[in-house]
Protein backbone atom coordinates (compact mmCIF):
# COMPACT_ATOMS: atom_id res chain seq x y z
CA UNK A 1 -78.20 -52.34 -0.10
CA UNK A 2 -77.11 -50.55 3.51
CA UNK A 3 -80.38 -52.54 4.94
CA UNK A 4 -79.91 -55.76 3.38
CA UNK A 5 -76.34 -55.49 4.72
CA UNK A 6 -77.74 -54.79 8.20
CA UNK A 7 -80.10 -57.87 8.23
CA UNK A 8 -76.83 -60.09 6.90
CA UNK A 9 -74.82 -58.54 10.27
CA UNK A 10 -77.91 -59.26 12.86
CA UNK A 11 -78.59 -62.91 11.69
CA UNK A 12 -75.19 -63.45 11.96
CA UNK A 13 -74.61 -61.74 15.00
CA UNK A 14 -76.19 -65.19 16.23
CA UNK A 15 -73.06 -67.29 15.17
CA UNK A 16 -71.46 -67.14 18.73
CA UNK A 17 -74.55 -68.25 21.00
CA UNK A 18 -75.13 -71.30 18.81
CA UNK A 19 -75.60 -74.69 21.25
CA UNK A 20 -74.29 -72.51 24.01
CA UNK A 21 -77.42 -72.97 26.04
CA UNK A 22 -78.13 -70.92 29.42
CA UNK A 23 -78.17 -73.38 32.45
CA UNK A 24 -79.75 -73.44 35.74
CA UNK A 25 -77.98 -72.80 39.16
CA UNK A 26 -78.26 -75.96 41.38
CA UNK A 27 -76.64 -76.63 44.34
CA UNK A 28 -75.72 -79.97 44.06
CA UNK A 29 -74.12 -78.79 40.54
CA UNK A 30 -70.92 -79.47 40.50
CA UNK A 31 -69.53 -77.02 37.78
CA UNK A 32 -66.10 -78.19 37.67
CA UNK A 33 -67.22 -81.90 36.81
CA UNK A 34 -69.50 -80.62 34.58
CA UNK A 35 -66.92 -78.84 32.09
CA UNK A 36 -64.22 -81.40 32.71
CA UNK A 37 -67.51 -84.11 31.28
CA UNK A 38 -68.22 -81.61 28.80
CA UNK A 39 -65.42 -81.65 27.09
CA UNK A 40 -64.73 -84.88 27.30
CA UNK A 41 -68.27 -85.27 25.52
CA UNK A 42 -66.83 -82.72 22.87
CA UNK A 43 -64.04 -85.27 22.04
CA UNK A 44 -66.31 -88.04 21.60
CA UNK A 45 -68.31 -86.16 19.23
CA UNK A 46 -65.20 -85.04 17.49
CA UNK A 47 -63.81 -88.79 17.19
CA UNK A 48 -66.91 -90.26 16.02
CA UNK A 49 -68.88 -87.94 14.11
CA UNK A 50 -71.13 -89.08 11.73
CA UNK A 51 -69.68 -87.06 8.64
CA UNK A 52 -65.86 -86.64 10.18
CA UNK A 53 -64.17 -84.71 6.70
CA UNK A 54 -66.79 -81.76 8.18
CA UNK A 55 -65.12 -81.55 11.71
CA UNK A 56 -61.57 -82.55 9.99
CA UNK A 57 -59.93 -79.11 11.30
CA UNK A 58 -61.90 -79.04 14.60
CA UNK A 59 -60.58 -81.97 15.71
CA UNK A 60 -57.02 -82.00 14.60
CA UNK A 61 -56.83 -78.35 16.88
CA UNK A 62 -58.71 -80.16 19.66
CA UNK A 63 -56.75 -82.87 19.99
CA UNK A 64 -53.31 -80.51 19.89
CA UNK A 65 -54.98 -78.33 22.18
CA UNK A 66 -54.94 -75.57 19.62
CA UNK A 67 -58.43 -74.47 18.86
CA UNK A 68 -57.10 -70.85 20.13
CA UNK A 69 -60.21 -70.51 22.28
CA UNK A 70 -61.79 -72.47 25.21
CA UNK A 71 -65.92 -72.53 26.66
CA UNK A 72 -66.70 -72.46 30.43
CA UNK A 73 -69.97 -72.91 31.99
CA UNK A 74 -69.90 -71.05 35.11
CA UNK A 75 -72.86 -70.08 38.32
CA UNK A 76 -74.36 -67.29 37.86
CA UNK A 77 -73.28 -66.46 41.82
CA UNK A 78 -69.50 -66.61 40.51
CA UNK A 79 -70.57 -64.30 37.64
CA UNK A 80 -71.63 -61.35 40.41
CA UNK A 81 -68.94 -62.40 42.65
CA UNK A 82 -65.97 -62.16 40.52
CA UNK A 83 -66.47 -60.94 37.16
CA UNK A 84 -68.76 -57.72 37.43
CA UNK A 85 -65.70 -56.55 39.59
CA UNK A 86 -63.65 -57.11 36.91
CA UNK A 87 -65.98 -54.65 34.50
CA UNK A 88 -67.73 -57.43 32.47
CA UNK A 89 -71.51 -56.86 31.95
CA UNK A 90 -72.94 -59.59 29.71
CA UNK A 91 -72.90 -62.85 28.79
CA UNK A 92 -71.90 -64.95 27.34
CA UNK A 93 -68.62 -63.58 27.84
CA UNK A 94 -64.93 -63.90 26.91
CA UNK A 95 -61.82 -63.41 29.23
CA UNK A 96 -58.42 -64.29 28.07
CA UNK A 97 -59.63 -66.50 25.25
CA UNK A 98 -62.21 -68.42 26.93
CA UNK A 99 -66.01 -68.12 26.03
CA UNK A 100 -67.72 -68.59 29.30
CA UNK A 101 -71.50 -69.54 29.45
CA UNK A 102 -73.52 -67.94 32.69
CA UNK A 103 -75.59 -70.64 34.19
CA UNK A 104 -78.95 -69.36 35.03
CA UNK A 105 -82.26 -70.91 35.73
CA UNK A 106 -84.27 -71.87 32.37
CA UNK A 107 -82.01 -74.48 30.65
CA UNK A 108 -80.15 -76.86 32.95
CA UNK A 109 -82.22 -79.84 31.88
CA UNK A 110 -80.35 -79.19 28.33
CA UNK A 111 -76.64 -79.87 30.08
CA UNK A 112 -77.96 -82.97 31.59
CA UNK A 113 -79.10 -83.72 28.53
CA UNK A 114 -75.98 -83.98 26.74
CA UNK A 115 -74.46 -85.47 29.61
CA UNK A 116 -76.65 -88.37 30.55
CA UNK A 117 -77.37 -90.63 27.65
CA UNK A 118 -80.25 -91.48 28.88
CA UNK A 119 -81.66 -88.38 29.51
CA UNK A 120 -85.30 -88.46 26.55
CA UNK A 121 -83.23 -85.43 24.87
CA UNK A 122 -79.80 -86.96 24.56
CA UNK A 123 -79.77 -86.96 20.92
CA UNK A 124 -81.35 -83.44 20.63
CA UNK A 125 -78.32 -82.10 22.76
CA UNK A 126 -75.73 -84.18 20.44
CA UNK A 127 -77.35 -82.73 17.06
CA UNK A 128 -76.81 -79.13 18.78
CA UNK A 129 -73.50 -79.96 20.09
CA UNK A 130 -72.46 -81.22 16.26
CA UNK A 131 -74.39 -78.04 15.12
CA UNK A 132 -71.82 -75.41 16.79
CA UNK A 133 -69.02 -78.69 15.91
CA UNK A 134 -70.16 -77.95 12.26
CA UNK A 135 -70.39 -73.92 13.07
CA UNK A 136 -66.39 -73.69 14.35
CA UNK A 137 -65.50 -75.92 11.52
CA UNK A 138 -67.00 -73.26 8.61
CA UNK A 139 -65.74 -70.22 10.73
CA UNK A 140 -62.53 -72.18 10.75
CA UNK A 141 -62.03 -72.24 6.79
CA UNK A 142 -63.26 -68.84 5.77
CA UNK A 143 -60.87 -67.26 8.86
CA UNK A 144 -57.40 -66.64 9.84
CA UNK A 145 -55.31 -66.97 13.04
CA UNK A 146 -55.23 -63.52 12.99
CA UNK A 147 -58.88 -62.78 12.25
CA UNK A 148 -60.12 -65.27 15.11
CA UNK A 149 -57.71 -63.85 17.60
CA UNK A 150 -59.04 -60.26 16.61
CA UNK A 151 -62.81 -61.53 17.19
CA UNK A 152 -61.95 -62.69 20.44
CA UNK A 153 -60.17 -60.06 21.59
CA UNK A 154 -63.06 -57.83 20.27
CA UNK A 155 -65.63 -59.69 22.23
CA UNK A 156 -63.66 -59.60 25.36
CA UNK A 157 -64.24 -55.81 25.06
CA UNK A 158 -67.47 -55.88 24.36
CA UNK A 159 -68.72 -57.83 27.14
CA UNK A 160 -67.56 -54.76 29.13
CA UNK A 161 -70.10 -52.68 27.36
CA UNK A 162 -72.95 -52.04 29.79
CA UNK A 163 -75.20 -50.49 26.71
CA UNK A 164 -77.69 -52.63 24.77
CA UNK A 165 -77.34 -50.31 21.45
CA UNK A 166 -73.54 -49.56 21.80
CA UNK A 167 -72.71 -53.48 22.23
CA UNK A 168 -74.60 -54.34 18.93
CA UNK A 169 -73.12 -51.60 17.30
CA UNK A 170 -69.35 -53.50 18.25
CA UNK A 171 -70.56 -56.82 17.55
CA UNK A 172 -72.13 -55.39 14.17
CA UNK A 173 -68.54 -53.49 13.11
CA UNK A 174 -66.44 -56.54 14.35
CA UNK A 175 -68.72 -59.01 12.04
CA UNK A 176 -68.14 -56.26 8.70
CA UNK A 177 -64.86 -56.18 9.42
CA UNK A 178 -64.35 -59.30 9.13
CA UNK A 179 -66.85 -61.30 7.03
CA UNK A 180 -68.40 -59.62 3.36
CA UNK A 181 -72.02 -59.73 2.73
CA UNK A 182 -71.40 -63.02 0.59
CA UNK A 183 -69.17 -64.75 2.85
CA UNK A 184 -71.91 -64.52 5.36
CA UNK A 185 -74.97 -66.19 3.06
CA UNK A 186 -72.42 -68.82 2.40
CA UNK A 187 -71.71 -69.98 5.64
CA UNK A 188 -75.12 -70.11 6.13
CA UNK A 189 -76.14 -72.11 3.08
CA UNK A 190 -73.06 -74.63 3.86
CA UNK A 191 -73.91 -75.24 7.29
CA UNK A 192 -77.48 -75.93 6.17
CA UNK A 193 -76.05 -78.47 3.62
CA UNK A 194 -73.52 -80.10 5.90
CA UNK A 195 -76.39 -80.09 8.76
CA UNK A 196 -78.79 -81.52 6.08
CA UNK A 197 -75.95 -84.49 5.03
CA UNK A 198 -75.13 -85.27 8.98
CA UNK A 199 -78.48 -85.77 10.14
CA UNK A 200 -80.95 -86.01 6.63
CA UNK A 201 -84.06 -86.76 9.23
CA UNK A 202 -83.19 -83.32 10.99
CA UNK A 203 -83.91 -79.60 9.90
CA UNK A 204 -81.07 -76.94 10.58
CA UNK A 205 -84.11 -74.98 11.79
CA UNK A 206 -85.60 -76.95 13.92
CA UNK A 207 -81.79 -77.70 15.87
CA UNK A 208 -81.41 -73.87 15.83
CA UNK A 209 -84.41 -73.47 17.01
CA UNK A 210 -84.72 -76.16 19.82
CA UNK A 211 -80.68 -74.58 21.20
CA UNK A 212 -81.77 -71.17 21.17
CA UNK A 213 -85.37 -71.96 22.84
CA UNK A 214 -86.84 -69.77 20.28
CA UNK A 215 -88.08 -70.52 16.52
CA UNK A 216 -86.20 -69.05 14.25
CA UNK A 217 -87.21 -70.33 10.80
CA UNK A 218 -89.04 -67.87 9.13
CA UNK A 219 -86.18 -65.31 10.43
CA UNK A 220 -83.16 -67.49 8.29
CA UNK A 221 -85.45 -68.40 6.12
CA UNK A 222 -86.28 -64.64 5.08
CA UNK A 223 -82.30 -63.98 5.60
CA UNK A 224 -81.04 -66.68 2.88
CA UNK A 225 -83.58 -65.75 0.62
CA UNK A 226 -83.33 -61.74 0.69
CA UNK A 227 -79.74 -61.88 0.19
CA UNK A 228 -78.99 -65.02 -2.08
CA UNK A 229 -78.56 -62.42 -4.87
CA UNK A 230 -75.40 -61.20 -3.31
CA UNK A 231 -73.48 -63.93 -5.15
C-alpha cells in the first residue's frame, strides 16, 4: 500500500509542468509581447472552447482576474541575473503567486506554435493549451482557496531547494497533504474523459506526451490501472 501510494504521488507530481513547455532564448524574442499574446491566446481558448461547462470555473476567475495565480515565460539570462540572487534554484518556479516558465533552448518552436496560427503545429499547441485549461479546471473543483494558496506558497519554497531528493520529498508531502490516494486516480480518469469528449480524434497520451517531449503512456497507463482499486 506505502508503494502504490508513492507511484500515485510521482505521477502526479507531473500535474504542475503540464503544457508548460521549456522555450528557447532568441534574441529577437521579445518576452514581454510574448506573455501579453499569450494570455490573450488563453482568453480565446477560454471564450470559445469546444466543451465550455469543462472550463466553466476557469474562465469566470480569468475574466475577474481571480484565478489566484499567474504564468510567466521568462530568458533564461534573467533567470541567472535576477532570481538565483534571490535563492531560487529550479524551474519552473513560483514567486509571489506567479508560475514562471525558464525559456531555454529545446522548445521555442512550441510558443510560436501556439502563437502563429499558421505555424504546421498550431492545433497541437491549442489541444495542450486546453489540456492544462482542462487540468486547472479539475484541480479547481476538488480544491479550496485555502488549499491552492497553501500549494503555491509551498512551491515557492521549494524552488529554493537546491537538492534533487529533498525537493521531491516537498513536492511529494505537499501533494499527500493535500490530495488522498483516490482523489488523485480520479482526476486522472476525469481529465482523460473530458480530454477524450473535447477532442474524440485525440489521445490524452499522445497530448501529454507531445507537451512534455517525452512518451508517457505506458507510465499513466500502468498508474490508472495499479491503483483503480483504490475506489
Amino acid at each position: 500500500m506505502a508503494s502504490r501510494a508513492h507511484r500515485i504521488l510521482q505521477i502526479s507530481a507531473l500535474l504542475p509542468y503540464l503544457a508548460l513547455p521549456a522555450l528557447a532564448q532568441n534574441n529577437d524574442f521579445d518576452i514581454n509581447l510574448v506573455n501579453r499574446n499569450f494570455k490573450v491566446l488563453v482568453s480565446q481558448r477560454l471564450n470559445n472552447f469546444p466543451k465550455s461547462q469543462y472550463v466553466k470555473n476557469t474562465r469566470i476567475l480569468f475574466i475577474n482576474n481571480r484565478l489566484g495565480f499567474d504564468l510567466k515565460f521568462i530568458l533564461g539570462e534573467e533567470f541567472e541575473k535576477q532570481n538565483k540572487d534571490a535563492g531560487i534554484v529550479s524551474f519552473p518556479f513560483v514567486n509571489n503567486k506567479t508560475v514562471f516558465v525558464v525559456i531555454h533552448e529545446n522548445g521555442i518552436k512550441k510558443l510560436t506554435a501556439a502563437l502563429d496560427a499558421a505555424h504546421p503545429e498550431h492545433e497541437k499547441m491549442l489541444r495542450s493549451i486546453d489540456l492544462f485549461l482542462l487540468a486547472n479546471e479539475l484541480i479547481f473543483e476538488i480544491t479550496s482557496d485555502a488549499q491552492r494558496n497553501d500549494i503555491l506558497q509551498t512551491f515557492a519554497q521549494i524552488s529554493k531547494i537546491s537538492q534533487n531528493e529533498s525537493r521531491q520529498k516537498a513536492v511529494m508531502d505537499m501533494l499527500a497533504k493535500h490530495f488522498s490516494a483516490s482523489k488523485i486516480v480520479r482526476f486522472f480518469l476525469s481529465l482523460r474523459l473530458r480530454f477524450g469528449e473535447t477532442y474524440p480524434d485525440t489521445g490524452l497520451f499522445e497530448s501529454i506526451s507531445y507537451t512534455l517531449d517525452k512518451d508517457v503512456k505506458e507510465q499513466l497507463s500502468k498508474f490508472l490501472l495499479d491503483n483503480l482499486s483504490v475506489f
